[in-house]
N, C-alpha and C. Protein backbone atom coordinates (compact mmCIF):
# COMPACT_ATOMS: atom_id res chain seq x y z
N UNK A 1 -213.47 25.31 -52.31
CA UNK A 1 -212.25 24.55 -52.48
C UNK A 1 -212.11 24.18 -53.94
N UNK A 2 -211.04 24.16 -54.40
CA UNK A 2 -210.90 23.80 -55.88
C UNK A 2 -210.13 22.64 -56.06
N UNK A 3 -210.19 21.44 -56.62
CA UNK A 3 -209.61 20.32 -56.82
C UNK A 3 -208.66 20.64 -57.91
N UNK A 4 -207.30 20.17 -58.13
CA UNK A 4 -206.42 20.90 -58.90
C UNK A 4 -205.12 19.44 -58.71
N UNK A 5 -204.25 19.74 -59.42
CA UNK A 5 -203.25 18.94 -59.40
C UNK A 5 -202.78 19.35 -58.19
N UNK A 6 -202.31 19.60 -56.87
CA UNK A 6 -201.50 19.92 -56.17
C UNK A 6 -201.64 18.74 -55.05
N UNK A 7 -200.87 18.09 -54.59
CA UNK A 7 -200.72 17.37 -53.32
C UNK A 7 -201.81 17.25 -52.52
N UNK A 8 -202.39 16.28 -51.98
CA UNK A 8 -203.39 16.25 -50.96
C UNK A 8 -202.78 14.84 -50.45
N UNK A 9 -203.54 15.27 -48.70
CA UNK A 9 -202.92 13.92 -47.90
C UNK A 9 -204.63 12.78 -48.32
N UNK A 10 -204.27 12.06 -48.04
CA UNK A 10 -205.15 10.80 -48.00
C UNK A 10 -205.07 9.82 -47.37
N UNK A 11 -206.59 9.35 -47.02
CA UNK A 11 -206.22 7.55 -46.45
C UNK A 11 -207.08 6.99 -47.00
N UNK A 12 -206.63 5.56 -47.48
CA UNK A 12 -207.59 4.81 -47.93
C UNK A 12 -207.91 3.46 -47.22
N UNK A 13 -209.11 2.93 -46.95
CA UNK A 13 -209.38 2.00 -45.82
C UNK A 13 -209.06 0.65 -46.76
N UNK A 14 -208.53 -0.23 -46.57
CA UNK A 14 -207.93 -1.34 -46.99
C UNK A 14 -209.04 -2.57 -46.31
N UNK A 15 -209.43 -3.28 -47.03
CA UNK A 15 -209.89 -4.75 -46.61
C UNK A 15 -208.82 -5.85 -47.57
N UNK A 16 -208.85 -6.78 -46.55
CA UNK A 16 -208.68 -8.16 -46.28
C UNK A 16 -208.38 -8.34 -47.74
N UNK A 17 -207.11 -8.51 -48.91
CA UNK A 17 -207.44 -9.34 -50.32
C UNK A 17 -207.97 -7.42 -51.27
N UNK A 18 -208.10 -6.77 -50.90
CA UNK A 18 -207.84 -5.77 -51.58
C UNK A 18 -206.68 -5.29 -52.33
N UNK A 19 -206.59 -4.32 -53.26
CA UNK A 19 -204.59 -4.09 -53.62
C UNK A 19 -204.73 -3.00 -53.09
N UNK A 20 -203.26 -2.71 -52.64
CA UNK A 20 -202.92 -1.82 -51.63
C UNK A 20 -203.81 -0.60 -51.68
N UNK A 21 -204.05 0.29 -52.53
CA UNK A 21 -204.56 0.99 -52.36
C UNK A 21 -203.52 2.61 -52.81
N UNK A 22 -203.44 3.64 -52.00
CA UNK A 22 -202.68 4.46 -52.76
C UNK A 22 -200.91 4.45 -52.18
N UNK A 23 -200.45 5.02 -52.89
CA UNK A 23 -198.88 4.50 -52.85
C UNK A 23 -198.34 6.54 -52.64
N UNK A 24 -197.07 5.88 -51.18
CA UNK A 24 -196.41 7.10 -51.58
C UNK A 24 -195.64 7.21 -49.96
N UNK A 25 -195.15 8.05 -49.13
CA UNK A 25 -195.02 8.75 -47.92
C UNK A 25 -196.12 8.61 -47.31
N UNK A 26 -195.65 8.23 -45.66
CA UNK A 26 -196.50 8.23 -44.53
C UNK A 26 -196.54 9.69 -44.20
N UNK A 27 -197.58 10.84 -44.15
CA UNK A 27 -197.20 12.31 -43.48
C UNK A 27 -197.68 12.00 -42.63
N UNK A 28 -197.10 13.33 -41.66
CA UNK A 28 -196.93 13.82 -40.11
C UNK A 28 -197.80 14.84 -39.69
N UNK A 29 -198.91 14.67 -39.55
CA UNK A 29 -200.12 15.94 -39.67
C UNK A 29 -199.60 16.49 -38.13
N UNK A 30 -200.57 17.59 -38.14
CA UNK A 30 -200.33 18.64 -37.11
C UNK A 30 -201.14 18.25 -35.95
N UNK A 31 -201.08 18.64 -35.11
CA UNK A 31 -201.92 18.02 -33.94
C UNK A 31 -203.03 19.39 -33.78
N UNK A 32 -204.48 18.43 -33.94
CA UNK A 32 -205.40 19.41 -34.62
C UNK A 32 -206.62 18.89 -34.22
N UNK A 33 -207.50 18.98 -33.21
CA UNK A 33 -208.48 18.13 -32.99
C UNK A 33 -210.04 18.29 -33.57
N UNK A 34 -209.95 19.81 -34.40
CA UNK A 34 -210.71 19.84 -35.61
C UNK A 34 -210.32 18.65 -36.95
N UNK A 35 -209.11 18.83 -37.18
CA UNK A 35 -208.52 17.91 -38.26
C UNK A 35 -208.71 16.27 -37.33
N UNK A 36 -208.57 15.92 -36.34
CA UNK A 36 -208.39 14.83 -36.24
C UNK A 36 -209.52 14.16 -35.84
N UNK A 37 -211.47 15.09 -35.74
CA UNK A 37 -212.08 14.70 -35.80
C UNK A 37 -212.97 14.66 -37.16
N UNK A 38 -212.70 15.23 -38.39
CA UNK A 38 -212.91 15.64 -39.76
C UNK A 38 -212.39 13.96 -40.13
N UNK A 39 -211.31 13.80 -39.84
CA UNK A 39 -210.59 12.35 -40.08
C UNK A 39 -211.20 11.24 -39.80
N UNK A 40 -211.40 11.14 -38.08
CA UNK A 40 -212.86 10.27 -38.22
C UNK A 40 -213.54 10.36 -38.60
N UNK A 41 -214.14 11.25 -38.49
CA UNK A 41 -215.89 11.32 -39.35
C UNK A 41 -215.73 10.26 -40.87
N UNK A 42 -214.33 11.06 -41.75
CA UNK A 42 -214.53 10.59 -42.73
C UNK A 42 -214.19 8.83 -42.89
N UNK A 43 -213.31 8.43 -42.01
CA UNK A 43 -213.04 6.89 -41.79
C UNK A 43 -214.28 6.15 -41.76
N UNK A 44 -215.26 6.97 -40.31
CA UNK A 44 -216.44 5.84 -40.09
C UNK A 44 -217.24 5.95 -41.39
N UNK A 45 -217.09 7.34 -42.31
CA UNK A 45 -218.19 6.86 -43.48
C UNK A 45 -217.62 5.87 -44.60
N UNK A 46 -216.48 5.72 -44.55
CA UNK A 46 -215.65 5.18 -45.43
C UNK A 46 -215.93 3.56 -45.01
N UNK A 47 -215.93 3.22 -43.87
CA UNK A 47 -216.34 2.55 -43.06
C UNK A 47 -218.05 1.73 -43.69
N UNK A 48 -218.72 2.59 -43.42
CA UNK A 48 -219.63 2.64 -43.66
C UNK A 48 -220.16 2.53 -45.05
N UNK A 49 -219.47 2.65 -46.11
CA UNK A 49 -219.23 2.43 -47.49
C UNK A 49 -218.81 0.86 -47.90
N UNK A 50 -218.29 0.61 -47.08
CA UNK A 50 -217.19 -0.63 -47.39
C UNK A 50 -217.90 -1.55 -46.76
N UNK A 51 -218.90 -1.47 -45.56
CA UNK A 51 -219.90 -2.22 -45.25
C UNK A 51 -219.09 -3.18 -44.38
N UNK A 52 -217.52 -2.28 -43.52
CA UNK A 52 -217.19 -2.72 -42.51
C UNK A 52 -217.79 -2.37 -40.89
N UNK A 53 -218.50 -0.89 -41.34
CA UNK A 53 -218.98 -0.98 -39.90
C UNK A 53 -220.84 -1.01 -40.06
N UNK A 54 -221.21 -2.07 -38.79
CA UNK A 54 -223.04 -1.88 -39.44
C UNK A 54 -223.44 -0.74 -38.48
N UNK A 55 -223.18 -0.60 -37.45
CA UNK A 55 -223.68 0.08 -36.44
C UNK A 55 -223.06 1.30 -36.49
N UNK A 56 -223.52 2.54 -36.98
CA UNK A 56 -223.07 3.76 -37.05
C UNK A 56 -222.65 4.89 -35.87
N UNK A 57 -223.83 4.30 -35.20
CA UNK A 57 -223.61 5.60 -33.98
C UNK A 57 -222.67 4.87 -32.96
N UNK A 58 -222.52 3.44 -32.81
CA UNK A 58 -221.98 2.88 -31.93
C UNK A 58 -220.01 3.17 -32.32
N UNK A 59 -220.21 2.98 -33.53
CA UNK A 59 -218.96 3.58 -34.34
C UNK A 59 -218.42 5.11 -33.65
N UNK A 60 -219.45 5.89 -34.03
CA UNK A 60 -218.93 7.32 -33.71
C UNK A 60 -218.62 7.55 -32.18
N UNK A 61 -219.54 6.70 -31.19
CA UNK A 61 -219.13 6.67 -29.83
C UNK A 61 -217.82 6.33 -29.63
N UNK A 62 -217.75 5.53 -30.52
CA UNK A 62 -215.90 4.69 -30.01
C UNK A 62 -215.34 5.74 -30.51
N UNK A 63 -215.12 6.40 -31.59
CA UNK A 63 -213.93 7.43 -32.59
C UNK A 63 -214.28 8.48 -31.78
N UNK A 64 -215.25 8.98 -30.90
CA UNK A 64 -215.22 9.73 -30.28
C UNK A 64 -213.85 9.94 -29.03
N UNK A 65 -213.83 8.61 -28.58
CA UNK A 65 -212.74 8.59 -27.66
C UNK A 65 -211.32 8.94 -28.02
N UNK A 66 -210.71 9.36 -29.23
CA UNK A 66 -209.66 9.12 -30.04
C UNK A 66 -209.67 10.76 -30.65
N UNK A 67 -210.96 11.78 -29.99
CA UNK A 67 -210.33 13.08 -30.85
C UNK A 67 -209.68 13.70 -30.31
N UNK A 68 -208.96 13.37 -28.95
CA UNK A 68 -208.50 14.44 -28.41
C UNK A 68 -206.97 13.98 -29.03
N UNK A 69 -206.30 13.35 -29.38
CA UNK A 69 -205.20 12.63 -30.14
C UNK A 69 -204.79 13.12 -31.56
N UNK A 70 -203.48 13.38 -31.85
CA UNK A 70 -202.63 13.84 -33.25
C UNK A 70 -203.45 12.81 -34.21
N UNK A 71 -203.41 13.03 -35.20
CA UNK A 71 -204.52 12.40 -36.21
C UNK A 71 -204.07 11.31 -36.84
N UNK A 72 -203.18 11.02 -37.09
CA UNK A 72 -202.65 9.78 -37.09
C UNK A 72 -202.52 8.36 -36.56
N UNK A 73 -202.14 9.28 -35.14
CA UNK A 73 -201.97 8.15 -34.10
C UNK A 73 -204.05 7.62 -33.78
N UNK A 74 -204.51 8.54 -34.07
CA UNK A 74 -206.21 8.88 -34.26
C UNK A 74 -206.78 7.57 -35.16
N UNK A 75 -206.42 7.77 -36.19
CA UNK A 75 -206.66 6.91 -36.72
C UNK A 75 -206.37 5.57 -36.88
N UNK A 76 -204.87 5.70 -35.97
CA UNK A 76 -204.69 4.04 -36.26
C UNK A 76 -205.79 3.15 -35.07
N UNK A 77 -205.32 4.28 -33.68
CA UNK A 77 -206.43 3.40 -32.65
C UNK A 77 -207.80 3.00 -33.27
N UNK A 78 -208.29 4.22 -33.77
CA UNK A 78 -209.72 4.27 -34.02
C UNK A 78 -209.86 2.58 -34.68
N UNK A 79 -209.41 2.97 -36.04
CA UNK A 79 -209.29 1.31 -37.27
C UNK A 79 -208.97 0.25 -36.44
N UNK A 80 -208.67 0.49 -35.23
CA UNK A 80 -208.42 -0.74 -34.61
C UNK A 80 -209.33 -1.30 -33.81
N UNK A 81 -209.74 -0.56 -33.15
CA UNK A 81 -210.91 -0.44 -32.29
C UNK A 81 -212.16 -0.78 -32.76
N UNK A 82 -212.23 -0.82 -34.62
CA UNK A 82 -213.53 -0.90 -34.85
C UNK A 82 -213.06 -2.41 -35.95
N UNK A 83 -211.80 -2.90 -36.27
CA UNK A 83 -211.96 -3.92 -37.00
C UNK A 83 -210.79 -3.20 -38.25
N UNK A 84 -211.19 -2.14 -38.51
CA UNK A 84 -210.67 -1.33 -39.96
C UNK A 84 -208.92 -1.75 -39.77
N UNK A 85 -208.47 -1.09 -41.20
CA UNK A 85 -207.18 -1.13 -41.76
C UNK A 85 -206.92 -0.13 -42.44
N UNK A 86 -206.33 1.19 -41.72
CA UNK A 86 -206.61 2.23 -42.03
C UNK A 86 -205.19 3.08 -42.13
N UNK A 87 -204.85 3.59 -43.33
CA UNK A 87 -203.41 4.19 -43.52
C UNK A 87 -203.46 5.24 -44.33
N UNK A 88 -202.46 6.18 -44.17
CA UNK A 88 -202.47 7.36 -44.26
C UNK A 88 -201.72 7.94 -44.98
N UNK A 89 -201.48 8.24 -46.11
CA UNK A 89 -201.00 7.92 -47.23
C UNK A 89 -200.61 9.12 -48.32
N UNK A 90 -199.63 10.14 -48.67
CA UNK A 90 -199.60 11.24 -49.81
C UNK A 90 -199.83 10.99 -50.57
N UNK A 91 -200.91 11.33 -52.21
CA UNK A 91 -200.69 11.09 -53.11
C UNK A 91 -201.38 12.48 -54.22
N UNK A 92 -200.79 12.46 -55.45
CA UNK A 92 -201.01 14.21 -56.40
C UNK A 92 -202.68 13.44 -56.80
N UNK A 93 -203.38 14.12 -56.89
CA UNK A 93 -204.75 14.11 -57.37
C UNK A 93 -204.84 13.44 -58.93
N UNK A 94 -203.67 13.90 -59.71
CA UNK A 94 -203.72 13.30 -60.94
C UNK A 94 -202.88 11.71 -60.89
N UNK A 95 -202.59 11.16 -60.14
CA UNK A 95 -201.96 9.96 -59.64
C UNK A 95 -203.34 8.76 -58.98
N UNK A 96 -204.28 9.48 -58.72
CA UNK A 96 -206.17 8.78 -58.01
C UNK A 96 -206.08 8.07 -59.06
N UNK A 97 -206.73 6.57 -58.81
CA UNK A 97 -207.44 5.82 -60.21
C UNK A 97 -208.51 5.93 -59.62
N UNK A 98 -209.79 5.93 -60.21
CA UNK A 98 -210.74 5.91 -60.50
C UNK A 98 -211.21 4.32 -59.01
N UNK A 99 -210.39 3.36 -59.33
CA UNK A 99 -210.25 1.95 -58.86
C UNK A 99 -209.86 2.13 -57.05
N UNK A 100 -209.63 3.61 -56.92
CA UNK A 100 -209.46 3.90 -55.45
C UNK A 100 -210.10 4.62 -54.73
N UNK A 101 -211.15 5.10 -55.42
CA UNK A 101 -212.01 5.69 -54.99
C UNK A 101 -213.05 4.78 -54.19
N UNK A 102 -213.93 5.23 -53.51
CA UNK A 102 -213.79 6.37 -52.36
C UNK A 102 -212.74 6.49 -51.36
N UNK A 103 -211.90 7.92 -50.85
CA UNK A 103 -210.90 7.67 -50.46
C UNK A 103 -211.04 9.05 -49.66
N UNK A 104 -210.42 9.08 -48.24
CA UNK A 104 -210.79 10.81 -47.80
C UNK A 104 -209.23 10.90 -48.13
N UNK A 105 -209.59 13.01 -48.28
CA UNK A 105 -208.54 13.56 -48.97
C UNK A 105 -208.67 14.83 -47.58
N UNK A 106 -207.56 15.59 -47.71
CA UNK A 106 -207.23 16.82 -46.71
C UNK A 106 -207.11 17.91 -47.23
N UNK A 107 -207.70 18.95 -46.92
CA UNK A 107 -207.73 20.28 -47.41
C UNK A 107 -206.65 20.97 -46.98
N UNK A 108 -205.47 21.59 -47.65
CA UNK A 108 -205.05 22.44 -47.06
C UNK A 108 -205.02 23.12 -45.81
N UNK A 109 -206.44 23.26 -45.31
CA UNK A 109 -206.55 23.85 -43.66
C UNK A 109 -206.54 23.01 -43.31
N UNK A 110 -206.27 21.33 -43.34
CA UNK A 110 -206.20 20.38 -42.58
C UNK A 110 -207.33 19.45 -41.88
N UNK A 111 -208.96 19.93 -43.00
CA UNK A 111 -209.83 19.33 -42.55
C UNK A 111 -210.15 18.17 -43.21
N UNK A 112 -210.64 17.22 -43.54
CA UNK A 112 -210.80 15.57 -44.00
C UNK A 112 -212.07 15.75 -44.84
N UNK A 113 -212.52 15.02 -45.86
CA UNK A 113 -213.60 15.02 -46.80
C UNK A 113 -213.53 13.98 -47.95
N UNK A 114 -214.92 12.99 -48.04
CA UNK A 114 -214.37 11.84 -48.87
C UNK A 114 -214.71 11.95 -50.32
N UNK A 115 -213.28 11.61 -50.87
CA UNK A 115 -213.37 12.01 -52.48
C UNK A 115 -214.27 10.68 -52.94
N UNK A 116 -215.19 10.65 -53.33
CA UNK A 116 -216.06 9.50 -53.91
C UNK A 116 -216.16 9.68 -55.36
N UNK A 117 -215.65 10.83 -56.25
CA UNK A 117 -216.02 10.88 -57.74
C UNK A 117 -214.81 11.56 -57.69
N UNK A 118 -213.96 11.21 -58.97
CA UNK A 118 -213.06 12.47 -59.84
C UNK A 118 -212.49 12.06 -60.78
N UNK A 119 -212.73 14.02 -61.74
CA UNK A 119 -213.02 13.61 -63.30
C UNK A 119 -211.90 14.93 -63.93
N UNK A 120 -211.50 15.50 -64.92
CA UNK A 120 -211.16 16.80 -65.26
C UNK A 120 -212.42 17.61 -64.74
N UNK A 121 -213.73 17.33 -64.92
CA UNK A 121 -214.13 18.64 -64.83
C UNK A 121 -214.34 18.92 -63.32
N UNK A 122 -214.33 18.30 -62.36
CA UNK A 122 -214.53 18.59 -61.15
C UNK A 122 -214.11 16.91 -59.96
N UNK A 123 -214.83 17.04 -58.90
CA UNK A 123 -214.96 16.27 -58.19
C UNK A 123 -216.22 15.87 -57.42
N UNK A 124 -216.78 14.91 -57.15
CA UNK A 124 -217.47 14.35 -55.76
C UNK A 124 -217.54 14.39 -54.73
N UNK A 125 -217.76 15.43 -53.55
CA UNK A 125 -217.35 14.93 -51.98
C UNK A 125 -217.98 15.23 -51.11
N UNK A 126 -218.10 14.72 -50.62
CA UNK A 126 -218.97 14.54 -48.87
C UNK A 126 -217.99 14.77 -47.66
N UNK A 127 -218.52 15.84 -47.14
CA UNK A 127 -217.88 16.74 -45.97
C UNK A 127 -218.64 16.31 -45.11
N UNK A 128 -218.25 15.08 -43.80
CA UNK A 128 -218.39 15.28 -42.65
C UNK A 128 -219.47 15.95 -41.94
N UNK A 129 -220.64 15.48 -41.72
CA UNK A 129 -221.84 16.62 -41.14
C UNK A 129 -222.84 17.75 -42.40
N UNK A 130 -222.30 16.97 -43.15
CA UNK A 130 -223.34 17.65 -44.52
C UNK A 130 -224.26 16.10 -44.61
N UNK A 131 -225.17 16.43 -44.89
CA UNK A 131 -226.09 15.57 -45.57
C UNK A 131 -226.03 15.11 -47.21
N UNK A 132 -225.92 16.25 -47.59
CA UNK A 132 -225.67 15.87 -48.87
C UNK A 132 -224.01 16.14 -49.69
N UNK A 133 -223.80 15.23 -50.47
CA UNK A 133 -222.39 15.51 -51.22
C UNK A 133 -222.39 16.70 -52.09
N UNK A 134 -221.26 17.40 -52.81
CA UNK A 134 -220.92 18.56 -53.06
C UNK A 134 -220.78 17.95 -54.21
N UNK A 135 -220.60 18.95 -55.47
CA UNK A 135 -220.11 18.84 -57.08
C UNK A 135 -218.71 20.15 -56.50
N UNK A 136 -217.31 19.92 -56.91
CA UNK A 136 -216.76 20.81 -56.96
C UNK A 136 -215.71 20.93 -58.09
């Protein structure tokens, strides 16, 4: 995958007294239950970053219930279900501050992955079921 100026969807998990976070159009993803479990995955780690959820697997049991669902509507139950504040959000890659990071972003094929670093020369990200994060 190549990180580039072009459009990517995003969500960024919002707490309580945070600023908004990224700005732009609500999109209408495809109903995709590869994509709409890529989405969780990346929420509960986002989740899990933000040191809103402690219990991990108990997390993934609940977002489990929510993949058979359009990814959207996916995510709002899920964030709800676990406490989160979770929105879904367009924004161009060169528009990211630094100040919004970590944030999951969407690949073109419509799979989810959390941008945690980005620079000109590349990016940071952790794909869902990898152990370790990527340089790309």
């Amino acid at each position: 995958m190549v990180v580039d100026d072009s459009e990517v969807s995003t969500t960024a998990l919002q707490q309580e007294g945070q600023q908004e976070g990224l700005q732009g159009d609500i999109i209408t993803a495809t109903e995709n239950h590869s994509e709409t479990s890529s989405l969780l995955s990346c929420a509960l780690i986002l989740g899990a970053i933000f040191k809103d959820i402690e219990n991990q697997e108990e997390a993934a049991q609940i977002a489990q219930d929510f993949t058979g669902m359009e990814p959207k509507a996916a995510l709002k139950a899920c964030g709800k279900a676990l406490g989160l504040t979770c929105k879904i959000k367009r924004a161009k890659l060169n528009t990211i501050a630094e100040s919004q990071l970590p944030i999951a972003a969407r690949t073109n094929t419509g799979l989810w992955f959390v941008l945690a670093k980005l620079s000109d020369d590349g990016a940071l990200i952790q794909r869902p079921g990898q152990s370790q994060p990527d340089v790309v």
